[in-house]
PDB file of N, CA and C in Angstrom:
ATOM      1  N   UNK A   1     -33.173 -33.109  73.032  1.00  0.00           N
ATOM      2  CA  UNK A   1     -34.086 -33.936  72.266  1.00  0.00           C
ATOM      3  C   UNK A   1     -33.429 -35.268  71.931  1.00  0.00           C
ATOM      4  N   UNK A   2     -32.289 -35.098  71.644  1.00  0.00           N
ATOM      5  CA  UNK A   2     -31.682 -36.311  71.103  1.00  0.00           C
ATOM      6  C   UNK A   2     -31.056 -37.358  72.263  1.00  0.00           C
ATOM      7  N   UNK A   3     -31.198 -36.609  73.513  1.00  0.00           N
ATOM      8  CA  UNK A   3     -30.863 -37.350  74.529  1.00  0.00           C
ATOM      9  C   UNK A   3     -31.782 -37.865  75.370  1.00  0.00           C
ATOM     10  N   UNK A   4     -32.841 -37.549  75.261  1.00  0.00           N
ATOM     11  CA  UNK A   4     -34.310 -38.007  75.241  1.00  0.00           C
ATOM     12  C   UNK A   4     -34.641 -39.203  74.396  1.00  0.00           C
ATOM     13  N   UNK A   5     -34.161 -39.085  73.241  1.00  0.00           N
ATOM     14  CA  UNK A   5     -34.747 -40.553  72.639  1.00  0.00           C
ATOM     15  C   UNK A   5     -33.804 -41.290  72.718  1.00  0.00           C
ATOM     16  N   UNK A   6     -32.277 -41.152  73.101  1.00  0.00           N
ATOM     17  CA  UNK A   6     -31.322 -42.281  73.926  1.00  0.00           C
ATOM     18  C   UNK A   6     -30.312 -42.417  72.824  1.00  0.00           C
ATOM     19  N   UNK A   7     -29.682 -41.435  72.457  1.00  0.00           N
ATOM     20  CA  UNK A   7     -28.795 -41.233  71.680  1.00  0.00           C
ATOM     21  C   UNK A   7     -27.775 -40.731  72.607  1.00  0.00           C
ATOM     22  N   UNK A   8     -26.904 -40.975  72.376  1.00  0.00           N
ATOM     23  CA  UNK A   8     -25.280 -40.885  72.810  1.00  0.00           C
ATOM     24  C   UNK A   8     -24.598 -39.847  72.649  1.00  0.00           C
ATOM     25  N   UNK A   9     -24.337 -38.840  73.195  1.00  0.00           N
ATOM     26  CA  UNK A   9     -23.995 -37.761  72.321  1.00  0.00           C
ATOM     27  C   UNK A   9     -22.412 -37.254  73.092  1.00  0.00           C
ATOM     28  N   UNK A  10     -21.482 -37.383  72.369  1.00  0.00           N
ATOM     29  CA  UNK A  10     -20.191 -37.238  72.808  1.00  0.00           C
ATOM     30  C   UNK A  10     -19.578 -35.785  73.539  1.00  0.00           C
ATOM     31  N   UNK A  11     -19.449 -35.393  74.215  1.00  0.00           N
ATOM     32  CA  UNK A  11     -19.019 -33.648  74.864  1.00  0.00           C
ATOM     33  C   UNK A  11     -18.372 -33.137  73.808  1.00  0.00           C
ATOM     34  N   UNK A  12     -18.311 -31.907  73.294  1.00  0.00           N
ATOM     35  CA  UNK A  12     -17.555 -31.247  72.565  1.00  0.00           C
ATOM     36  C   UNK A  12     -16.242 -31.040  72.915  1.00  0.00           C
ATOM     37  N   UNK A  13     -16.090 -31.605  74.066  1.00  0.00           N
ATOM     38  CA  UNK A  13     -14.192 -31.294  74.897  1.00  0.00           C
ATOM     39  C   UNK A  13     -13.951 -32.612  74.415  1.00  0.00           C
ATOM     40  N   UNK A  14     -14.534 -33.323  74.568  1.00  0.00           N
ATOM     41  CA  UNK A  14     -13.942 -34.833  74.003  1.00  0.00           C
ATOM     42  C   UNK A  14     -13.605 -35.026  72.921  1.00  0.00           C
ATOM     43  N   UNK A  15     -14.620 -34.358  71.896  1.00  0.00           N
ATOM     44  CA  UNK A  15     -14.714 -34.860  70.028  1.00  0.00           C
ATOM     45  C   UNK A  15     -13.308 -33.979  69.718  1.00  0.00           C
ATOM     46  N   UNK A  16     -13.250 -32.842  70.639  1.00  0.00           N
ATOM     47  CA  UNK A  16     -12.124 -32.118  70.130  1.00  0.00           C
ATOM     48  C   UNK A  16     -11.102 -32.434  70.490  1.00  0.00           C
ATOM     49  N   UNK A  17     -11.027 -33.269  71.938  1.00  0.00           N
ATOM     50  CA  UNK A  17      -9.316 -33.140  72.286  1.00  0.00           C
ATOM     51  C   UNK A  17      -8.559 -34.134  71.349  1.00  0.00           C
ATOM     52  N   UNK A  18      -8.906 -34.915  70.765  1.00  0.00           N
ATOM     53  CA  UNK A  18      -7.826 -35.562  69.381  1.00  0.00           C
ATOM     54  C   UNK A  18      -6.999 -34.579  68.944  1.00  0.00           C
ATOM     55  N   UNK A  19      -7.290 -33.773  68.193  1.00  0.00           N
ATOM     56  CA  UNK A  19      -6.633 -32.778  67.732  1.00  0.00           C
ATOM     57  C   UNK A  19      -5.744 -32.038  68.568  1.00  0.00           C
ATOM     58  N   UNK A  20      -6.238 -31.604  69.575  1.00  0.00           N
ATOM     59  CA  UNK A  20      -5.110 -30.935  70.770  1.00  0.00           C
ATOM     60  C   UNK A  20      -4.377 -31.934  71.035  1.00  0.00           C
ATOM     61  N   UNK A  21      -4.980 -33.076  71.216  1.00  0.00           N
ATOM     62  CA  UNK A  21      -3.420 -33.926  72.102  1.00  0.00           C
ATOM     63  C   UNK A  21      -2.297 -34.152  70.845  1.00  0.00           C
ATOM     64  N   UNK A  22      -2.642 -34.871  69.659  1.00  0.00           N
ATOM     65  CA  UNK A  22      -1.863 -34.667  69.043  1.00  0.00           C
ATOM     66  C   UNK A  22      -0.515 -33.594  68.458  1.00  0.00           C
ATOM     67  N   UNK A  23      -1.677 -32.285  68.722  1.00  0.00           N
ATOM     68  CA  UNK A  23      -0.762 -31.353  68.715  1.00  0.00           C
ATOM     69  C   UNK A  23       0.760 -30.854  69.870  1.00  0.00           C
ATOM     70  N   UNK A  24       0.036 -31.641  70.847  1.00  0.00           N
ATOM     71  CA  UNK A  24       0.556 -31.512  71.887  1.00  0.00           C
ATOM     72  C   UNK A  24       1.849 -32.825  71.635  1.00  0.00           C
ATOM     73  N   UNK A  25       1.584 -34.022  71.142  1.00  0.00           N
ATOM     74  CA  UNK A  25       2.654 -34.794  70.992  1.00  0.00           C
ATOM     75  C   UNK A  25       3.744 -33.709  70.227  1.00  0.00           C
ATOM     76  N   UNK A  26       2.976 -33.263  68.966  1.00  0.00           N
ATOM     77  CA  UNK A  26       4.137 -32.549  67.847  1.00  0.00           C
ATOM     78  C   UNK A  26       5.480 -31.741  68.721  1.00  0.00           C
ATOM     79  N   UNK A  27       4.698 -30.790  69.660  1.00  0.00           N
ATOM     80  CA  UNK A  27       5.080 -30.014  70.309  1.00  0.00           C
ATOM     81  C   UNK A  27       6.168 -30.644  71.306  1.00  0.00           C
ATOM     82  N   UNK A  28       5.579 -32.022  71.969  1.00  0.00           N
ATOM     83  CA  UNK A  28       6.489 -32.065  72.841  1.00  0.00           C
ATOM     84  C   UNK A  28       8.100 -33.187  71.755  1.00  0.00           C
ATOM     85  N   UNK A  29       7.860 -33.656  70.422  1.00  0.00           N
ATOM     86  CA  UNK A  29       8.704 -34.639  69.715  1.00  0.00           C
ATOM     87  C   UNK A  29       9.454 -33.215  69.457  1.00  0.00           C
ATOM     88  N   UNK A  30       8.838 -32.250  69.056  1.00  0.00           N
ATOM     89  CA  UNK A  30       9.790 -30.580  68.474  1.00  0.00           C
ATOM     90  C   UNK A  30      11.125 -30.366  69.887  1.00  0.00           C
ATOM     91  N   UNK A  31       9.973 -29.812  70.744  1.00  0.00           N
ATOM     92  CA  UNK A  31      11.113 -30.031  71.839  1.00  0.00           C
ATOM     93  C   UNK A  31      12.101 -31.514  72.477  1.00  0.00           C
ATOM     94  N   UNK A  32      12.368 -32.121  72.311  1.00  0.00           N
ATOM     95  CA  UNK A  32      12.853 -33.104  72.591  1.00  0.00           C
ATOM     96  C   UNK A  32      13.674 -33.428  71.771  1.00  0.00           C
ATOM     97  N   UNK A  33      13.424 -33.312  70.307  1.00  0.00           N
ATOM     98  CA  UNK A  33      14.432 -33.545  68.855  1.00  0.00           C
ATOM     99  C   UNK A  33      14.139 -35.171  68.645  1.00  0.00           C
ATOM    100  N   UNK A  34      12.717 -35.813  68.519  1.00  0.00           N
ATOM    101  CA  UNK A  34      12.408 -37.084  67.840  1.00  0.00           C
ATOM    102  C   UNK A  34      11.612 -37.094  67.609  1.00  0.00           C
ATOM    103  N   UNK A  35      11.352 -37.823  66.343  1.00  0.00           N
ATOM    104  CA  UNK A  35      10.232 -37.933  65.645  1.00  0.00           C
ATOM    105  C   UNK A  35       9.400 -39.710  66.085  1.00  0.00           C
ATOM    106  N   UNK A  36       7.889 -39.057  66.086  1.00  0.00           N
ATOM    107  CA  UNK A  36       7.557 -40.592  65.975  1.00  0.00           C
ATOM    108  C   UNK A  36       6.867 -40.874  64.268  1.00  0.00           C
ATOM    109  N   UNK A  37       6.572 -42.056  64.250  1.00  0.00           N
ATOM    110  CA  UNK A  37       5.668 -42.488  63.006  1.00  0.00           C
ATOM    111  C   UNK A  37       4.275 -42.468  63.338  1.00  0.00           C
ATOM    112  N   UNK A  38       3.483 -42.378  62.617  1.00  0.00           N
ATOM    113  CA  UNK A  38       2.532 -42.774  62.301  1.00  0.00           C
ATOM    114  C   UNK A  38       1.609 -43.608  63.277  1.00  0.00           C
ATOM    115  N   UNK A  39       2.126 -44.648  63.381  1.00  0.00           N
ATOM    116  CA  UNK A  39       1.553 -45.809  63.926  1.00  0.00           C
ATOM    117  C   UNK A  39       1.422 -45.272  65.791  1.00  0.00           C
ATOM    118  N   UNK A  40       2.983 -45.139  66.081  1.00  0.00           N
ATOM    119  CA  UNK A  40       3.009 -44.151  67.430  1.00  0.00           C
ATOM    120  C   UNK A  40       2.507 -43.665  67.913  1.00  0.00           C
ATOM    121  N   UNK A  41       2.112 -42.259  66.799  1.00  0.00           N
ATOM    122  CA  UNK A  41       1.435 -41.091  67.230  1.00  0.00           C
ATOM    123  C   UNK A  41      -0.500 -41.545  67.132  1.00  0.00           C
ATOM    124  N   UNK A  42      -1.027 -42.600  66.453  1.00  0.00           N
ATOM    125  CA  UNK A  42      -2.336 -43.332  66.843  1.00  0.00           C
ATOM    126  C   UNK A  42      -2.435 -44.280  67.888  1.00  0.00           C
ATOM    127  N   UNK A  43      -1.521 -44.964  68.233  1.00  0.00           N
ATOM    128  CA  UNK A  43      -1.056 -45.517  69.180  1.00  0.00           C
ATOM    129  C   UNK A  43      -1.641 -45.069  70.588  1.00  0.00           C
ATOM    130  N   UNK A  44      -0.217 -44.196  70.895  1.00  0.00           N
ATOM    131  CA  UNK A  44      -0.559 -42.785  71.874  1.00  0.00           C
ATOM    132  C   UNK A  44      -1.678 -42.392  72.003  1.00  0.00           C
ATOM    133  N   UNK A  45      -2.180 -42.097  70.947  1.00  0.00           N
ATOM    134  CA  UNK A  45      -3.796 -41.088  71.085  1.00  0.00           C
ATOM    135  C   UNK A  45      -4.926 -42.177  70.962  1.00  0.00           C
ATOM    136  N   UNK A  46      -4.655 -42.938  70.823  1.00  0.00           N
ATOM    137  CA  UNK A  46      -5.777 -44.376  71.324  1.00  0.00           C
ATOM    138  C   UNK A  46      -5.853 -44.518  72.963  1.00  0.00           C
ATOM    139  N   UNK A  47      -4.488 -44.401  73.294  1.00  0.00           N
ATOM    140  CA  UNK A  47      -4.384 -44.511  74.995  1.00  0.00           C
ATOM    141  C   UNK A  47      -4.746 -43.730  75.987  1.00  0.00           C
ATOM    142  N   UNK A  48      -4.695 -42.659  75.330  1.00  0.00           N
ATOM    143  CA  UNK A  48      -5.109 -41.214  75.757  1.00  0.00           C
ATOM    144  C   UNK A  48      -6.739 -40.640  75.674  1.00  0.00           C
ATOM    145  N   UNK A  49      -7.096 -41.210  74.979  1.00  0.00           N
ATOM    146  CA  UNK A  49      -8.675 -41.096  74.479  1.00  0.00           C
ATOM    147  C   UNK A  49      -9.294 -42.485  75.323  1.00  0.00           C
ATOM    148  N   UNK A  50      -8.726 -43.137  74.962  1.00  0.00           N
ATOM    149  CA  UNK A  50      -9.344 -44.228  76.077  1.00  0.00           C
ATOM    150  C   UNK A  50      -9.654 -43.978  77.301  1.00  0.00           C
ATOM    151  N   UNK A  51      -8.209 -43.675  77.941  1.00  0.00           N
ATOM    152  CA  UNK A  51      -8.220 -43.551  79.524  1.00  0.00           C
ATOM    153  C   UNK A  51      -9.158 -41.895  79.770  1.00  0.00           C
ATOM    154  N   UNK A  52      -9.625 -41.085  78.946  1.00  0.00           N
ATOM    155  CA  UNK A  52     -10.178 -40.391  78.925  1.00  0.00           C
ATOM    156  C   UNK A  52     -11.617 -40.194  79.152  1.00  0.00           C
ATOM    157  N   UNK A  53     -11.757 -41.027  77.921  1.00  0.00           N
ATOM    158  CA  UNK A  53     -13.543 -41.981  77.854  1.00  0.00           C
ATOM    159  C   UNK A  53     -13.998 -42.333  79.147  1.00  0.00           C
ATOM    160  N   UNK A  54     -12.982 -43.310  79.487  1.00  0.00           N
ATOM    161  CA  UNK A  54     -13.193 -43.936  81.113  1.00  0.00           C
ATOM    162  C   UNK A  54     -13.191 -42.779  82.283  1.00  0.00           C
ATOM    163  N   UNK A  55     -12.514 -41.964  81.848  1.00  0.00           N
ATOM    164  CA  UNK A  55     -12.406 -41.098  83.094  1.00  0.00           C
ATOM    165  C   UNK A  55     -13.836 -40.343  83.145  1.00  0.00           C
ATOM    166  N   UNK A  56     -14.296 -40.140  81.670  1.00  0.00           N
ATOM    167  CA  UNK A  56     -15.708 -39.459  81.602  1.00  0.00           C
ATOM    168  C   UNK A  56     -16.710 -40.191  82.126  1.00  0.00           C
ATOM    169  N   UNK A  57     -16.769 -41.590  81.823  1.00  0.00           N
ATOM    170  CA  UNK A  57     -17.808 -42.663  82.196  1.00  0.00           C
ATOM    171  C   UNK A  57     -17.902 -42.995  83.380  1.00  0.00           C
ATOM    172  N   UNK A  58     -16.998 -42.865  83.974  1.00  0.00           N
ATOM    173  CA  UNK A  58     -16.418 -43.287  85.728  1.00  0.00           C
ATOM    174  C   UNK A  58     -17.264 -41.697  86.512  1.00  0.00           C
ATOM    175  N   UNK A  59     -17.146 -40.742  85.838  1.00  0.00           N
ATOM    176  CA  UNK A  59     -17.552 -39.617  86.778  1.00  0.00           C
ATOM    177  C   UNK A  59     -19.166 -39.700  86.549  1.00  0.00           C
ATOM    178  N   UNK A  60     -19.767 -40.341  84.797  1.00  0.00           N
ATOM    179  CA  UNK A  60     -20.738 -40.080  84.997  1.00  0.00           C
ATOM    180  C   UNK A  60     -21.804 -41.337  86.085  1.00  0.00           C
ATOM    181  N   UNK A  61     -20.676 -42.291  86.102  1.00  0.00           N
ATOM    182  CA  UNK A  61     -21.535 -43.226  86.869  1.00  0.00           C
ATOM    183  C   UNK A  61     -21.712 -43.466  88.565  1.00  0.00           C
ATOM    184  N   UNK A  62     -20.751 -42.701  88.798  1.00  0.00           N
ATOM    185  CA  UNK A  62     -20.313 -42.043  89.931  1.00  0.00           C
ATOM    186  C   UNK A  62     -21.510 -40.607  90.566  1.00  0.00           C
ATOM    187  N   UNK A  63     -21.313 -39.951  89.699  1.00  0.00           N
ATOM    188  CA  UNK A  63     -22.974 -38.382  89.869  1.00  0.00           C
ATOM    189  C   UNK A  63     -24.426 -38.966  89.158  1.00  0.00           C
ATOM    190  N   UNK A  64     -24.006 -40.236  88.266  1.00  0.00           N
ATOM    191  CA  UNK A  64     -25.616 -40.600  87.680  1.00  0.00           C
ATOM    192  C   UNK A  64     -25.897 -38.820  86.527  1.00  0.00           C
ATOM    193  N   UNK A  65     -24.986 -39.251  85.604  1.00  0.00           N
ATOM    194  CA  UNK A  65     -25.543 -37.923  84.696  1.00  0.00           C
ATOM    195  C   UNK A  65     -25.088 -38.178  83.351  1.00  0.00           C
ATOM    196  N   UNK A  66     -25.554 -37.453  82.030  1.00  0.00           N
ATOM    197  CA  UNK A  66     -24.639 -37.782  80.941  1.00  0.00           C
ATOM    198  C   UNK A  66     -23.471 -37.338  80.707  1.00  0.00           C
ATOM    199  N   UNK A  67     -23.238 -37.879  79.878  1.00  0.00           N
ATOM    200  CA  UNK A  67     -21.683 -37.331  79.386  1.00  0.00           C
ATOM    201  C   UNK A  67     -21.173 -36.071  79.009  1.00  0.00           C
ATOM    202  N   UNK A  68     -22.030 -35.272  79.154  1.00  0.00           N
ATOM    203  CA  UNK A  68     -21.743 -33.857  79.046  1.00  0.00           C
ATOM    204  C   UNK A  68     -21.180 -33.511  80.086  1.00  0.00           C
ATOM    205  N   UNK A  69     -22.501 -34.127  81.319  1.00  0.00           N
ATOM    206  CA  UNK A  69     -22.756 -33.135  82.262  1.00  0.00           C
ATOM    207  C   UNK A  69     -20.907 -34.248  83.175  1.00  0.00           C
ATOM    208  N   UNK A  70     -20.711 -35.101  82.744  1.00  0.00           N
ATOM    209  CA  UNK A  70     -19.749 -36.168  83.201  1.00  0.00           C
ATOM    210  C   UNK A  70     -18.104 -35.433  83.262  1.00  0.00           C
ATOM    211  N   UNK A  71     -18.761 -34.835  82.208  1.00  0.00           N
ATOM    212  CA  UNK A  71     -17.201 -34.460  81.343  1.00  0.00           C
ATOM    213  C   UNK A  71     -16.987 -32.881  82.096  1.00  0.00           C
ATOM    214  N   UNK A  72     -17.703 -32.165  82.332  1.00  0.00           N
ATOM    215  CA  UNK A  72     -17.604 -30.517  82.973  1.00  0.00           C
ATOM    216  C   UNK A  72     -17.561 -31.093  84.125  1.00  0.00           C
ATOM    217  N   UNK A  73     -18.109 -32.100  84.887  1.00  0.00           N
ATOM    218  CA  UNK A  73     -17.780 -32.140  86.660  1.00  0.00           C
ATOM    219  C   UNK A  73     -16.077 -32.278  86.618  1.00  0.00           C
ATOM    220  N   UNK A  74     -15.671 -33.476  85.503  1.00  0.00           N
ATOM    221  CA  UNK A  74     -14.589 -33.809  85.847  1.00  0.00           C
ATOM    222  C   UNK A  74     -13.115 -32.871  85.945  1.00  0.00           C
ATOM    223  N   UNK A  75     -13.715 -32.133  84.644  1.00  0.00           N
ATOM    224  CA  UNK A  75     -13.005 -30.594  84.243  1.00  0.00           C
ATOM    225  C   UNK A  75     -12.899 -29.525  85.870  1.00  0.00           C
ATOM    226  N   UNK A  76     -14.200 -29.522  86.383  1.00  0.00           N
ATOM    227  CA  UNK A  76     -14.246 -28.547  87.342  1.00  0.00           C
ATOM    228  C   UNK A  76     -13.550 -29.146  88.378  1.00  0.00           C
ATOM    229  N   UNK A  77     -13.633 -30.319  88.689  1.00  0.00           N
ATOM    230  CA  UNK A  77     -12.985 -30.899  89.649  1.00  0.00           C
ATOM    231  C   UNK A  77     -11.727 -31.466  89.976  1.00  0.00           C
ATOM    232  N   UNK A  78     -11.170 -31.353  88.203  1.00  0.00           N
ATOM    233  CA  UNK A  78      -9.603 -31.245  88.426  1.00  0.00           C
ATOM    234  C   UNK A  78      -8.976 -29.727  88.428  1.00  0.00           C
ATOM    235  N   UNK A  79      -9.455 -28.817  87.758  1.00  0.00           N
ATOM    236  CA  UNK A  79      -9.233 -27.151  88.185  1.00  0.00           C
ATOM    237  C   UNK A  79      -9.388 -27.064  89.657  1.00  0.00           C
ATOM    238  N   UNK A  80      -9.981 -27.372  90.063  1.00  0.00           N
ATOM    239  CA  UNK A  80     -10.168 -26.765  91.825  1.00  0.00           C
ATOM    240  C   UNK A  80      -9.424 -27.865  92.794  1.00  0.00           C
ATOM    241  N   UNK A  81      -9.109 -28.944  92.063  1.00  0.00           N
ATOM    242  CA  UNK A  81      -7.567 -29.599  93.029  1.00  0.00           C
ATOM    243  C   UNK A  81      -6.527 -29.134  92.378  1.00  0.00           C
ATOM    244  N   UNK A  82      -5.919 -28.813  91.360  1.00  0.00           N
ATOM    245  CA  UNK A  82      -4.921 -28.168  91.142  1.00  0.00           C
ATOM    246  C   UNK A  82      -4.708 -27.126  92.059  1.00  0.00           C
ATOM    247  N   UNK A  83      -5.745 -25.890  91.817  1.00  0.00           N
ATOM    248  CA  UNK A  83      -5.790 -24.825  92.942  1.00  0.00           C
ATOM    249  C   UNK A  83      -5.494 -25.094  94.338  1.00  0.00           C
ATOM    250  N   UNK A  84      -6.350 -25.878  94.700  1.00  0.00           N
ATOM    251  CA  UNK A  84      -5.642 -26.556  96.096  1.00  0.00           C
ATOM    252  C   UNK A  84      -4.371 -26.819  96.115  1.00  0.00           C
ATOM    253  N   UNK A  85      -4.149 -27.638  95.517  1.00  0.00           N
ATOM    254  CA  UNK A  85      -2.206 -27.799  95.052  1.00  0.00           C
ATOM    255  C   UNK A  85      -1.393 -27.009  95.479  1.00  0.00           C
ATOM    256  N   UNK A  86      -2.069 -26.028  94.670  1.00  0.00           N
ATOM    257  CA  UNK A  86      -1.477 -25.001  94.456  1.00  0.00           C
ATOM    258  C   UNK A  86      -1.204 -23.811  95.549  1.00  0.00           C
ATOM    259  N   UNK A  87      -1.960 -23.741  96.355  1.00  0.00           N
ATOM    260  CA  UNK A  87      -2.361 -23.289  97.580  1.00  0.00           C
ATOM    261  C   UNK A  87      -2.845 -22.088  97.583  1.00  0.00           C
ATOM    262  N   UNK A  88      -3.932 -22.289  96.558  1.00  0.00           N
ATOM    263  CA  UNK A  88      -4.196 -20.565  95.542  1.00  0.00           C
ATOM    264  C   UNK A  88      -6.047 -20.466  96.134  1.00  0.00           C
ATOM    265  N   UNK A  89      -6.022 -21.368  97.248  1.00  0.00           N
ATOM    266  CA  UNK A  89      -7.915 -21.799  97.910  1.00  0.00           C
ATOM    267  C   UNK A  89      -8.013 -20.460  98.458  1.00  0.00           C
ATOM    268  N   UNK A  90      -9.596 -20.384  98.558  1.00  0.00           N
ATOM    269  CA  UNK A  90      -9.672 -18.948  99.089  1.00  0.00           C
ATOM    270  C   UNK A  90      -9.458 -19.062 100.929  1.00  0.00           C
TER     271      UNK A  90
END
């Protein structure tokens, strides 16, 4: 409904990964033995969310779909080149 009357509506993998990546900085400053500040750690996750955004917007303009549907192609389509990678194809 709300995407029908042309509202914007952000993926739930997106609104959430702030929180994971950050966590993921903690994790990797723990292992490593340094701390960042503040400023750093928004910094970082500005760059990361950005190039993210874009990566969502690029797939959806690329299939012509919203950002939902932008954000699960891109997901599925980096899982199944990893696998390839990986040499794990059926």
């Amino acid at each position: 409904i709300l995407s029908k009357k042309g509202v914007i509506i952000l993926p739930d993998i997106y609104a959430n990964a702030g929180g994971v990546t950050v966590s993921y900085f903690e994790w990797v400053q723990n292992i490593q033995g340094f701390m960042w500040d503040e400023e750093k750690v928004n910094q970082e996750l500005k760059r990361y969310m950005t190039k993210a955004f874009h990566n969502i917007k690029n797939m959806c303009q690329s299939h012509d779909c919203n950002l939902r549907m932008g954000a699960f192609t891109l997901g599925v389509n980096r899982v199944a080149r990893a696998t390839i990678l990986r040499g794990w194809e059926a």
